[in-house]
N, C-alpha and C. Protein backbone atom coordinates (compact mmCIF):
# COMPACT_ATOMS: atom_id res chain seq x y z
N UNK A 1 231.34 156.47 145.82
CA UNK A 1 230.06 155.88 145.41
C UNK A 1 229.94 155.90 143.88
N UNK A 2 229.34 154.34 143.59
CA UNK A 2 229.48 154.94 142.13
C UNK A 2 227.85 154.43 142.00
N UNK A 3 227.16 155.86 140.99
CA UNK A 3 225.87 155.69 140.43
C UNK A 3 226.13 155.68 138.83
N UNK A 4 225.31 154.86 138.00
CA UNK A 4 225.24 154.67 136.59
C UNK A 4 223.81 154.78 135.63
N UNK A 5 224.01 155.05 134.91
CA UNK A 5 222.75 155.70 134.64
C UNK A 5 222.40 154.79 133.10
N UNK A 6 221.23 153.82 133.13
CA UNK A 6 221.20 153.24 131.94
C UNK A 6 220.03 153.23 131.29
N UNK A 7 219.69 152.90 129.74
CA UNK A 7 219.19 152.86 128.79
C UNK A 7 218.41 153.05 127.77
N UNK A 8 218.09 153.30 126.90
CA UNK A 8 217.99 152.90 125.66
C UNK A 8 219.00 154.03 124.90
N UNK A 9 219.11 153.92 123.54
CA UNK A 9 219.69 155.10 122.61
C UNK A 9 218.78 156.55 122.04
N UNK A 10 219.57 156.93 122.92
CA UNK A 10 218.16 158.49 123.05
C UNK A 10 216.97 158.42 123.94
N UNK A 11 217.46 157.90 125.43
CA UNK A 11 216.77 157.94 126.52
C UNK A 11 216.83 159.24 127.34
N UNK A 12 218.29 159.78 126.97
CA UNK A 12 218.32 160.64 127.96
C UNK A 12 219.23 160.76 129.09
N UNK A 13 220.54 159.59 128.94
CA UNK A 13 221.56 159.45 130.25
C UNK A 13 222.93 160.29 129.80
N UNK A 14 222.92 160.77 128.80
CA UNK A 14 224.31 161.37 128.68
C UNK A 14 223.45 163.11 129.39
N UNK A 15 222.52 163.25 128.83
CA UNK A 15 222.08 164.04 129.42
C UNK A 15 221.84 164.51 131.37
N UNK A 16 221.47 163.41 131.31
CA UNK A 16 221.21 163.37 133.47
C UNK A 16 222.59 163.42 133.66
N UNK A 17 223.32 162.59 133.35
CA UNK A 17 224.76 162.12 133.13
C UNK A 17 225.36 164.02 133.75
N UNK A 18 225.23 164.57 132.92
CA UNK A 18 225.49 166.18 132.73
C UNK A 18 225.07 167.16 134.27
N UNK A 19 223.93 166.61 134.13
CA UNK A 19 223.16 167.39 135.37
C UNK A 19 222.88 166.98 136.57
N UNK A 20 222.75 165.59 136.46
CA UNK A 20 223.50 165.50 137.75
C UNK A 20 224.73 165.59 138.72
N UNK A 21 225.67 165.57 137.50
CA UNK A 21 227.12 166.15 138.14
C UNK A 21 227.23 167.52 138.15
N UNK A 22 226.32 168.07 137.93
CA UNK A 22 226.51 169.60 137.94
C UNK A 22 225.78 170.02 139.25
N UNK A 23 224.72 169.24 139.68
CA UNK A 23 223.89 169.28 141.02
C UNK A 23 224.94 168.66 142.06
N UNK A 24 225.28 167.82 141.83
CA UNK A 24 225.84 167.36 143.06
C UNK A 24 227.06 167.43 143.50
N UNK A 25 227.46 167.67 142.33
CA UNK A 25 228.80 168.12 142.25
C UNK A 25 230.02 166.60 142.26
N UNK A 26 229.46 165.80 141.25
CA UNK A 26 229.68 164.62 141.34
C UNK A 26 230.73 164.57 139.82
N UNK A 27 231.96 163.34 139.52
CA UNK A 27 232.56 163.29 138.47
C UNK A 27 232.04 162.73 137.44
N UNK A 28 232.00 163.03 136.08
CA UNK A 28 230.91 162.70 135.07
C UNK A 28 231.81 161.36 134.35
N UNK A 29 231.25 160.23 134.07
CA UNK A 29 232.19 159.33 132.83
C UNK A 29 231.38 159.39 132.20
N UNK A 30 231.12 159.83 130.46
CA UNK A 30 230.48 159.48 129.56
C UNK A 30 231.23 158.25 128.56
N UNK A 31 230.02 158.23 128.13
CA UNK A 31 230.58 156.96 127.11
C UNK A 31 231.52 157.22 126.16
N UNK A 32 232.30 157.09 125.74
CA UNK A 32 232.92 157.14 124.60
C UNK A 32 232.31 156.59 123.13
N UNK A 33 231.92 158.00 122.35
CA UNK A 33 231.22 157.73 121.32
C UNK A 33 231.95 158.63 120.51
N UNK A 34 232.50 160.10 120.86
CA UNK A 34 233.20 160.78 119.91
C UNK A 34 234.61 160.32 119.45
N UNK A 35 235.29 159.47 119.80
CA UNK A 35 236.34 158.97 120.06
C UNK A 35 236.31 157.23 119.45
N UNK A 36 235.47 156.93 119.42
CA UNK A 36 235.00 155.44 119.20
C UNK A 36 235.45 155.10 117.51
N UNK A 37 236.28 154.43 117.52
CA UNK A 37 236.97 154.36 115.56
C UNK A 37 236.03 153.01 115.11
N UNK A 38 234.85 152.90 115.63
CA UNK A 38 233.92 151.56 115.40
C UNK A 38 232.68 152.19 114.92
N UNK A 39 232.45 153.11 115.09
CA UNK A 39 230.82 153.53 115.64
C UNK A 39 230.36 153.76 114.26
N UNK A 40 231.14 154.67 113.23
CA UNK A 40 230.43 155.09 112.11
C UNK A 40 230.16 154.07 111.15
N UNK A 41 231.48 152.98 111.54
CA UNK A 41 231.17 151.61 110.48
C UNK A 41 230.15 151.23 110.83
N UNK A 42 230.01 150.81 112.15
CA UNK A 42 228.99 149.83 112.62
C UNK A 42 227.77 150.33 112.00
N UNK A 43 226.81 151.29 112.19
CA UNK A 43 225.66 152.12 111.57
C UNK A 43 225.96 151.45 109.90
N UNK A 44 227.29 151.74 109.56
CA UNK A 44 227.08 151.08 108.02
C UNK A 44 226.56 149.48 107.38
N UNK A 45 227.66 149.38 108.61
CA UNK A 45 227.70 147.50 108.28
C UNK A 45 227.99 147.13 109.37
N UNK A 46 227.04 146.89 109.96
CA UNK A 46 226.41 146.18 111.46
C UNK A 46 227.28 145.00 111.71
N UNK A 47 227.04 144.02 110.76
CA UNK A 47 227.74 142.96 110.42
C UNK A 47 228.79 142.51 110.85
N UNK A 48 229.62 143.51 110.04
CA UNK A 48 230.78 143.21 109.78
C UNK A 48 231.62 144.21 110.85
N UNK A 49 231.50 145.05 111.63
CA UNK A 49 232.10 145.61 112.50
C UNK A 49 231.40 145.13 113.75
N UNK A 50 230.44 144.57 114.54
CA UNK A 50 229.64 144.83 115.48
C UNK A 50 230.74 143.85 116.45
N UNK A 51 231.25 143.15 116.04
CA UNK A 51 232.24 142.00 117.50
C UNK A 51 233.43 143.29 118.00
N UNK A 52 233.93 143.72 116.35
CA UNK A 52 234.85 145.07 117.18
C UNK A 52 234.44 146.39 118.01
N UNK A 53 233.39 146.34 117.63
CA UNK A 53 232.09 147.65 118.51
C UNK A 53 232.26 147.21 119.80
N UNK A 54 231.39 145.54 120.01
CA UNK A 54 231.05 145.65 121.44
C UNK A 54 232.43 145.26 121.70
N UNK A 55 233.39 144.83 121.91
CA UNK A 55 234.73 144.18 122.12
C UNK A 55 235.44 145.83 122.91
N UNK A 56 235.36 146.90 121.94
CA UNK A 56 236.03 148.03 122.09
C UNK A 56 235.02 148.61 123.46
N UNK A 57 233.75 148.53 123.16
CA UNK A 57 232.87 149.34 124.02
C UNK A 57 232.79 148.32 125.81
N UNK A 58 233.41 146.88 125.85
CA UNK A 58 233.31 145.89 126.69
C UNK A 58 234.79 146.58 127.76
N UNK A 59 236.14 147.39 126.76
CA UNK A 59 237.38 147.05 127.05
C UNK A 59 237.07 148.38 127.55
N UNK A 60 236.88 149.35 127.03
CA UNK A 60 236.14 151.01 127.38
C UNK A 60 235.78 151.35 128.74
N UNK A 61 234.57 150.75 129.30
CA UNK A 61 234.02 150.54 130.50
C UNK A 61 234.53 149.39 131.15
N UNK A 62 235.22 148.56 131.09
CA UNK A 62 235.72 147.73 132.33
C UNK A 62 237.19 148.87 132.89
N UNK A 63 237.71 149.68 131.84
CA UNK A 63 238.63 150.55 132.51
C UNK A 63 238.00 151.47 133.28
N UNK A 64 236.89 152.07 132.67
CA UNK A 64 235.75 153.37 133.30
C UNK A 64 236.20 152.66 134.85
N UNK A 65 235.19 151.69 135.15
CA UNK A 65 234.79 151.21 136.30
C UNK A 65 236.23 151.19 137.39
N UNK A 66 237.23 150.36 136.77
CA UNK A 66 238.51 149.84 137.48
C UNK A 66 238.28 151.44 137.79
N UNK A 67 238.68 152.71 136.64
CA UNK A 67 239.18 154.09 137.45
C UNK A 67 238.68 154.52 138.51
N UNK A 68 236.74 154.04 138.43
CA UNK A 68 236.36 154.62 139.41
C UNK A 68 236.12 154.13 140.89
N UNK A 69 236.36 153.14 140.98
CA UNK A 69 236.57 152.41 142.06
C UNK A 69 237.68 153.00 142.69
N UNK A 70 239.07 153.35 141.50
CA UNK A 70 240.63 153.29 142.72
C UNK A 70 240.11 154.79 143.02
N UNK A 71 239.39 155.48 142.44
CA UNK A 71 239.40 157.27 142.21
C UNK A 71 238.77 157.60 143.93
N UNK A 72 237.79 156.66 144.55
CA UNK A 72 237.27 156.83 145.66
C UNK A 72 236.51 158.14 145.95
N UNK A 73 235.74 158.66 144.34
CA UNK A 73 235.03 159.68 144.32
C UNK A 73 234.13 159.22 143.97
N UNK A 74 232.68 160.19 143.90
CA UNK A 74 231.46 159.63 143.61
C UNK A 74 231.80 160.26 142.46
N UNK A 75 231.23 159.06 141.48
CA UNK A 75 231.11 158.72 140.08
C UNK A 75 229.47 159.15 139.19
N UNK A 76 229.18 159.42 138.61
CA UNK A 76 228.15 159.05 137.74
C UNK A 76 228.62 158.91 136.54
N UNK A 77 227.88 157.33 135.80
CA UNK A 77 228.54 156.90 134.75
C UNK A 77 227.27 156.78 133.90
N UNK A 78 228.01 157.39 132.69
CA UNK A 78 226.72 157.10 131.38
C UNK A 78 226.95 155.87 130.84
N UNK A 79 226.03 155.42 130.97
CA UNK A 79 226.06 153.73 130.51
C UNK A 79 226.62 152.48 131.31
N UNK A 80 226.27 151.47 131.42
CA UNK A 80 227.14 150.00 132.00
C UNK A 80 227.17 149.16 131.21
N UNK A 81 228.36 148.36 131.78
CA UNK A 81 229.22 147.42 131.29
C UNK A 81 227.96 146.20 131.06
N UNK A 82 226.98 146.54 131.92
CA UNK A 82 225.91 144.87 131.87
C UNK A 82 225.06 145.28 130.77
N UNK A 83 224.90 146.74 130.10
CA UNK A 83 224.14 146.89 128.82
C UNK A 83 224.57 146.55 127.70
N UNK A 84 226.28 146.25 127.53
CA UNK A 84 226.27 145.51 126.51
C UNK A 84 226.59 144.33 126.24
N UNK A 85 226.59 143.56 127.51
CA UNK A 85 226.72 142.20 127.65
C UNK A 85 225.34 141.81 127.63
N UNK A 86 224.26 142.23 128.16
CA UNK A 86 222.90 141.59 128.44
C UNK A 86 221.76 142.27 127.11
N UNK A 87 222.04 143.14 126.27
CA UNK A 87 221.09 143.79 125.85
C UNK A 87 221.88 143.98 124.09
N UNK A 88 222.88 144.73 124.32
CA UNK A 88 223.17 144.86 122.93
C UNK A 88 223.86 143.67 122.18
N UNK A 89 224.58 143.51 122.72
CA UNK A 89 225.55 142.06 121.91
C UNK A 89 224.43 140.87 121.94
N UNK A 90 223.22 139.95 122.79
CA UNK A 90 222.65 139.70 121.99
C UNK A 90 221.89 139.82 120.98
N UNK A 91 221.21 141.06 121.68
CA UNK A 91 220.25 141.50 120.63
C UNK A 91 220.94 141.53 118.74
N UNK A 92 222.18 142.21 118.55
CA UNK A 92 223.39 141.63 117.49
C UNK A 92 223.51 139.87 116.89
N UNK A 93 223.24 139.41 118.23
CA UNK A 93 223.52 137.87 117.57
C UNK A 93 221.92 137.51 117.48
N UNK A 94 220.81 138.04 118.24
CA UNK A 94 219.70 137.39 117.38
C UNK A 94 219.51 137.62 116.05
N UNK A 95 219.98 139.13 115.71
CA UNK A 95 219.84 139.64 114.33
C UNK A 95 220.92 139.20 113.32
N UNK A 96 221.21 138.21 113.74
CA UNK A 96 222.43 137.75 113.12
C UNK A 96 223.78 138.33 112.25
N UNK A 97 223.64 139.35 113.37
CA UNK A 97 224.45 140.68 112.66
C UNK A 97 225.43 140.24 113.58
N UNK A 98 225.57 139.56 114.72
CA UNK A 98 227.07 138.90 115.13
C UNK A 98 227.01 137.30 115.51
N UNK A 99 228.38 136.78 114.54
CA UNK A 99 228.65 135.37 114.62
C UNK A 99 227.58 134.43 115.96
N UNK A 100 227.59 133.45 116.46
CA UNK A 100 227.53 132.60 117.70
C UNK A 100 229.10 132.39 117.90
N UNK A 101 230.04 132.09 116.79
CA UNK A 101 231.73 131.87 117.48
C UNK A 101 231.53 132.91 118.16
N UNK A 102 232.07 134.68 117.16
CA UNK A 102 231.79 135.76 117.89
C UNK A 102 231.35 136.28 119.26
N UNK A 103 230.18 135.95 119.57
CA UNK A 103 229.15 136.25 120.64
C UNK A 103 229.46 135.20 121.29
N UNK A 104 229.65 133.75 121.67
CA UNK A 104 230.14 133.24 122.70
C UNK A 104 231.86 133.71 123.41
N UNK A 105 232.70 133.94 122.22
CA UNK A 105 233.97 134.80 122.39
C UNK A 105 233.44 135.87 123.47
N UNK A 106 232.66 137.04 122.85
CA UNK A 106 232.39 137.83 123.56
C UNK A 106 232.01 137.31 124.96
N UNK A 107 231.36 136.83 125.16
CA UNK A 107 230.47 136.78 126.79
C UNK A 107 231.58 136.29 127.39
N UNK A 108 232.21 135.00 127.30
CA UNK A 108 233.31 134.64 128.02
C UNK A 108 234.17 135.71 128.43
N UNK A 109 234.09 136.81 127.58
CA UNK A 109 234.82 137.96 127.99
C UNK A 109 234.73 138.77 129.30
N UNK A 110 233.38 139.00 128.87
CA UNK A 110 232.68 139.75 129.64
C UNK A 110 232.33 139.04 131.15
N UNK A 111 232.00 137.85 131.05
CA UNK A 111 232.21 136.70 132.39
C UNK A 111 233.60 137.07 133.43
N UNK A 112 234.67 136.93 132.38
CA UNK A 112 235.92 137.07 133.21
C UNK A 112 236.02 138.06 133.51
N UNK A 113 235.62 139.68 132.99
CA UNK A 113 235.54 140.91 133.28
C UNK A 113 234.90 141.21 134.30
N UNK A 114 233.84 140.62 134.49
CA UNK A 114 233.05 140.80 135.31
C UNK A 114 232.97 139.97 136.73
N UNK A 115 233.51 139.07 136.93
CA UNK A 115 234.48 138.66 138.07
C UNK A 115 235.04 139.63 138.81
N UNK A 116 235.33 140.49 137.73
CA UNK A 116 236.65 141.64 138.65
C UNK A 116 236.14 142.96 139.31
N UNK A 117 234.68 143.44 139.05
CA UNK A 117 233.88 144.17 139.26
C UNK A 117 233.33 144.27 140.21
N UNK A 118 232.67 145.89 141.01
CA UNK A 118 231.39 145.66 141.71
C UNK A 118 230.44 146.18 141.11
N UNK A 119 229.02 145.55 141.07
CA UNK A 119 228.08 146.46 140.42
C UNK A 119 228.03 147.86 140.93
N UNK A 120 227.40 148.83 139.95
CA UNK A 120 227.12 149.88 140.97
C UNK A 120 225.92 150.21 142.39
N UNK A 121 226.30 151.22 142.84
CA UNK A 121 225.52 151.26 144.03
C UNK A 121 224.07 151.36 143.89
N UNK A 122 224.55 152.42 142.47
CA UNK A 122 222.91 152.33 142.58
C UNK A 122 222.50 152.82 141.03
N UNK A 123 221.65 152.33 140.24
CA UNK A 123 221.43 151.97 138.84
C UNK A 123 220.27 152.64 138.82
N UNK A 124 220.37 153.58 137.58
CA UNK A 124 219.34 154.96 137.31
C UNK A 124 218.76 154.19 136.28
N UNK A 125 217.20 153.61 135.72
CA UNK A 125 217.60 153.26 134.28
C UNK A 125 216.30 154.04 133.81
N UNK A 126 216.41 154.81 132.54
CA UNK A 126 215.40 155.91 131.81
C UNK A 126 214.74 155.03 131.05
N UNK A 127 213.58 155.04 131.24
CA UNK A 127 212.40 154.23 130.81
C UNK A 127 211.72 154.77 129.50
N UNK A 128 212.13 154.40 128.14
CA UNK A 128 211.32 155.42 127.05
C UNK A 128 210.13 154.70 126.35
N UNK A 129 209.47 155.26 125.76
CA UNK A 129 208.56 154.83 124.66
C UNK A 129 209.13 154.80 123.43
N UNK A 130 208.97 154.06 122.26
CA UNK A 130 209.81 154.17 121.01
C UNK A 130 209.63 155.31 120.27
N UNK A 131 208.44 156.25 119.79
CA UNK A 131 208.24 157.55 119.76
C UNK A 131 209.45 158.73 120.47
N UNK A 132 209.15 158.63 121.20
CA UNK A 132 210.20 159.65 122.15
C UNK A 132 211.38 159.27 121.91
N UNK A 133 212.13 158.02 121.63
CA UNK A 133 213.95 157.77 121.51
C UNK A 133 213.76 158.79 119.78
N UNK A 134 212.77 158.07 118.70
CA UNK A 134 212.93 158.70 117.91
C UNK A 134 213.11 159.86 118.06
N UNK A 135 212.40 160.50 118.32
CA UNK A 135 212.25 162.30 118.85
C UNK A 135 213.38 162.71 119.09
N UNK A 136 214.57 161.99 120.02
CA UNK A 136 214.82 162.44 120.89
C UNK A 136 216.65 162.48 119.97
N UNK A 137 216.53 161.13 119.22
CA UNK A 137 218.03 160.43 117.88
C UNK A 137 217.96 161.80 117.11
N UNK A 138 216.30 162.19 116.80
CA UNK A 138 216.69 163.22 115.50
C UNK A 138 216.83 164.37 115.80
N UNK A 139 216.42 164.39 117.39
CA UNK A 139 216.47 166.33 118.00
C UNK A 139 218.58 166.45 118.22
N UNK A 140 219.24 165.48 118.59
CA UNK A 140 220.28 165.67 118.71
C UNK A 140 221.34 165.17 117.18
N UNK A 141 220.74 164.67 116.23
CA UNK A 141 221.15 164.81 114.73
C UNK A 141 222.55 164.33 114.86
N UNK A 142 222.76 163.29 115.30
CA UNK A 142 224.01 162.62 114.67
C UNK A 142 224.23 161.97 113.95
N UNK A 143 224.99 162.26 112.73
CA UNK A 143 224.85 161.35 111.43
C UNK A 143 224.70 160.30 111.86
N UNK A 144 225.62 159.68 111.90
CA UNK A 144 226.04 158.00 111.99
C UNK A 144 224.44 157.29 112.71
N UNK A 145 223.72 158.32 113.16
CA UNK A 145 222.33 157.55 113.90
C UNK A 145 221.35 157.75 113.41
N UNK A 146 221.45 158.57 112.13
CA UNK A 146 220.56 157.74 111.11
C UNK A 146 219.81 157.35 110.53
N UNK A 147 220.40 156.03 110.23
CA UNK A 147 220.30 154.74 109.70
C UNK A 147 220.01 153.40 110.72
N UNK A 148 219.27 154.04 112.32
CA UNK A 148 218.99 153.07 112.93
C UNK A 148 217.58 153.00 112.53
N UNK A 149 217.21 152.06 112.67
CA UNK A 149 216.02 151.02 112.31
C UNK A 149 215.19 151.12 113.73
N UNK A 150 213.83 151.20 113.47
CA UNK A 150 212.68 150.59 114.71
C UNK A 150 212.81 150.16 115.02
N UNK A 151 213.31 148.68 114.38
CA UNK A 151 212.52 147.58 114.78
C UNK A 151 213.79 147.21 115.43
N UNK A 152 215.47 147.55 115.19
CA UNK A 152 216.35 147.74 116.54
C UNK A 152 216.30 148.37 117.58
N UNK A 153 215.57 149.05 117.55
CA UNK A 153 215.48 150.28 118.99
C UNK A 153 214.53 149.29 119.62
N UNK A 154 213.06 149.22 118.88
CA UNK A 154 211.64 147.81 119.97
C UNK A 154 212.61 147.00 120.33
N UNK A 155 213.46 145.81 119.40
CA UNK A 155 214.01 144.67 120.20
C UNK A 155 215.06 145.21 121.33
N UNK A 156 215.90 146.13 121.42
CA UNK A 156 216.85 146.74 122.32
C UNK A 156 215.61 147.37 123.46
N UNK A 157 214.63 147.78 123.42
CA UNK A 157 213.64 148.05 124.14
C UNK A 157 213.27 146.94 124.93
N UNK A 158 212.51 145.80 124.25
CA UNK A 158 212.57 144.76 124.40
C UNK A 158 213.45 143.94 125.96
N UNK A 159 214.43 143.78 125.42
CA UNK A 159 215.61 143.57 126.20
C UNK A 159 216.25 144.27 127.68
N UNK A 160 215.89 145.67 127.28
CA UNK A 160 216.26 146.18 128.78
C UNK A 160 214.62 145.80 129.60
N UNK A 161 213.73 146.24 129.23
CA UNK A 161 212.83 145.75 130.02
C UNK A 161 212.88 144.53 130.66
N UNK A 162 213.27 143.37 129.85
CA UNK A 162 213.87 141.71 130.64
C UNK A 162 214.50 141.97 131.81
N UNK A 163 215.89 142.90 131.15
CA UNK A 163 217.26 142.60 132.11
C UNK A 163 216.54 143.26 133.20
N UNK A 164 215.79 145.05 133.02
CA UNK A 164 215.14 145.38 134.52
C UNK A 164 214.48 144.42 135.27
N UNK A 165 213.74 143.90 134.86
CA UNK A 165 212.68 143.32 135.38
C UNK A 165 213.79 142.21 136.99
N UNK A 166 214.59 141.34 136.07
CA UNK A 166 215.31 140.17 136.62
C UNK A 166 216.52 141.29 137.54
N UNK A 167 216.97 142.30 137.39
CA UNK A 167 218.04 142.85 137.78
C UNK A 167 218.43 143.01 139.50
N UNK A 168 219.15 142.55 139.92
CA UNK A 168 219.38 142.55 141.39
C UNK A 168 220.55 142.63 141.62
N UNK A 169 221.30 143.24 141.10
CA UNK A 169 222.68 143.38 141.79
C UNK A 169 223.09 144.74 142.67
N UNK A 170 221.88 145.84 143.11
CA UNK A 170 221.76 146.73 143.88
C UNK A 170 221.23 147.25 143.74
N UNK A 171 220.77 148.60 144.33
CA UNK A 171 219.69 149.20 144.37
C UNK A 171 219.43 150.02 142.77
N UNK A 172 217.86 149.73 142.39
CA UNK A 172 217.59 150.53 141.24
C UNK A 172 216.71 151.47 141.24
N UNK A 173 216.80 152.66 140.93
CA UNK A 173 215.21 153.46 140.39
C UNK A 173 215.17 153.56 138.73
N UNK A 174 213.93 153.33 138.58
CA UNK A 174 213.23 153.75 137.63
C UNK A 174 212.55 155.16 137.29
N UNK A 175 212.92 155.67 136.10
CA UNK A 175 212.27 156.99 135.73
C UNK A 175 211.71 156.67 134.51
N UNK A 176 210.34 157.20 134.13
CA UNK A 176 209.73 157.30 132.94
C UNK A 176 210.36 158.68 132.29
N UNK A 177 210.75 158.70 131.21
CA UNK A 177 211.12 160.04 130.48
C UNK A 177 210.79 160.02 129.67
N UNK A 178 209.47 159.70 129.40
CA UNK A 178 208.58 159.99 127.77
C UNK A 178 207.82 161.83 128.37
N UNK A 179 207.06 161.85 129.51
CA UNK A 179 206.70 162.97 129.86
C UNK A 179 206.94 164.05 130.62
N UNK A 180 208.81 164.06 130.48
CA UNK A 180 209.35 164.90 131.39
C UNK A 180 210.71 165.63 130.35
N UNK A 181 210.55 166.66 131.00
CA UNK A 181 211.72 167.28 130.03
C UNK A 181 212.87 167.91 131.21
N UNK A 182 213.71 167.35 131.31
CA UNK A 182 214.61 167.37 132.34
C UNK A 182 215.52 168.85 131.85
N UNK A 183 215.61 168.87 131.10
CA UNK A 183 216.86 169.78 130.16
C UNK A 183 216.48 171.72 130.59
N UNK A 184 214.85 171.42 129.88
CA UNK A 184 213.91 172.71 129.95
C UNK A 184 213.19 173.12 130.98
N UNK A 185 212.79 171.91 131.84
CA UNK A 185 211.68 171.92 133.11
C UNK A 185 212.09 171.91 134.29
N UNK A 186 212.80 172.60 135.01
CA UNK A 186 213.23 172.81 136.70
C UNK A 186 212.75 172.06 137.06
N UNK A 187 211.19 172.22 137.53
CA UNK A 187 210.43 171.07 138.43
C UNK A 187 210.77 169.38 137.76
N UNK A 188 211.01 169.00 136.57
CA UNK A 188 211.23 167.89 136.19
C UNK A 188 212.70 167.22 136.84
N UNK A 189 213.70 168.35 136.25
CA UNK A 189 214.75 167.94 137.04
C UNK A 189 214.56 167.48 138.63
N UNK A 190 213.83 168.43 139.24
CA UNK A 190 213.73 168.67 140.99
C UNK A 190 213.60 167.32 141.45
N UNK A 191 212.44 166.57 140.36
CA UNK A 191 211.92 165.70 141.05
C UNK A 191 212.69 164.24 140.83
N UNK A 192 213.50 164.31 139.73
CA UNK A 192 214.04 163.30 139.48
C UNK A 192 215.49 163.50 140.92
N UNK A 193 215.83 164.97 140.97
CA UNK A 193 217.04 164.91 142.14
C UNK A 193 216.49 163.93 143.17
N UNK A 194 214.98 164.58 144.00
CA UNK A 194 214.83 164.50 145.08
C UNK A 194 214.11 162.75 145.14
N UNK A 195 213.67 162.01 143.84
CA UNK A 195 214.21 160.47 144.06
C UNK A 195 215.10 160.00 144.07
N UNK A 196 216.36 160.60 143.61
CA UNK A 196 217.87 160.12 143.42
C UNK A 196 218.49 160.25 144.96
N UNK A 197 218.37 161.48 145.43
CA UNK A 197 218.59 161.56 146.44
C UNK A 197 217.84 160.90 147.68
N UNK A 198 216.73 160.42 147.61
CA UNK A 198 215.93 159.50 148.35
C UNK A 198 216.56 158.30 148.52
N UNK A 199 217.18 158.04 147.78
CA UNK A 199 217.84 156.72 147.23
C UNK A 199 219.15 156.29 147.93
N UNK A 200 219.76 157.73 147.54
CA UNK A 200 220.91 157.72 147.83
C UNK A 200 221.11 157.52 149.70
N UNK A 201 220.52 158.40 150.11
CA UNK A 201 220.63 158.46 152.00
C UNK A 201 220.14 156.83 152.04
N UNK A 202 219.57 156.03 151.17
CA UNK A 202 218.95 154.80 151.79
C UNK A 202 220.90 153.99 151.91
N UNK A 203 221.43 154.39 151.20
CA UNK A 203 223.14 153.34 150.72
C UNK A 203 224.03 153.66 151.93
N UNK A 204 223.57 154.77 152.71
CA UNK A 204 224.31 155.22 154.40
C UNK A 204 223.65 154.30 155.12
């Protein structure tokens, strides 16, 4: 079974990501961000690195997925392959921080990639307020993050709210995590298990 856990930057999924495989005893994929030879440019010069960002981060997770499919273990994955086809790479080309050659390159990519795929079973996505991602970028202090901007986080905000809204390729829950502290609060965690797990007996 594979569950994926999506969005915004400093929502909170590398985190669940953590604890829920520790509850369930499930295999963790995080994103590749420590490892990523794109990431610190990009924060610099958006611009001029962002087709090799999403390109690297497109090629990243279409392997994630292929592994976890042949692996025939339950998966939880930080992040999906449809967040940066539907949410970040345009949001890049509205800001004209990536080409239209670029960004049509890209999607065609991601089209044929995604041919080869199943969605996941079942799609976690962390619901924030823009307050709280801030809170949340500077409580975990990674350089390279900065130098992100508001008014990228609202439009990337923006955007997943669309893609939720329209999203049907399997089952989703929604969690608000502006007033829950999953990390510190037992009962917070509890309750997010015992909807996950609600969820889950529905896919038998």
């Amino acid at each position: 079974m594979h569950i994926a856990i999506a969005g915004n930057i400093g929502s909170g999924k590398t985190t669940l990501t953590r604890l829920l495989s520790k509850h369930f005893g499930w295999e963790a994929h995080y994103e590749d961000v420590e490892t990523n030879p794109y990431i610190s440019n990009f924060y610099e010069d958006m611009q001029r690195w962002s087709f090799n960002l999403q390109v690297y981060f497109l090629n990243s997770r279409f392997r994630q997925i292929i592994k976890i499919r042949q692996s025939g273990k339950t998966v939880v994955q930080d992040r999906t392959i449809y967040e940066d086809a539907y949410i970040f790479a345009p949001n890049l080309h509205s800001m004209n921080l990536m080409t239209t050659r670029d960004f049509e390159n890209y999607s065609s990519l991601f089209e044929l990639m995604s041919s080869f795929i199943k969605p996941p079973d079942l799609l976690i996505y962390l619901r924030s307020s823009i307050p709280n991602l801030v809170n949340q970028i500077q409580k975990r202090g990674r350089e390279y993050e900065e130098s992100i901007r508001l008014d990228y986080l609202k439009r990337l905000n923006e955007r997943y709210e669309a893609w939720i809204e329209k999203y049907n390729k399997g089952k989703l829950l929604i969690i608000d995590v502006d007033d829950i502290d999953m990390e510190e609060k037992p009962e917070d965690l509890g309750m997010i298990i015992d909807r996950v797990n609600a969820e889950i007996h529905g896919l038998f």
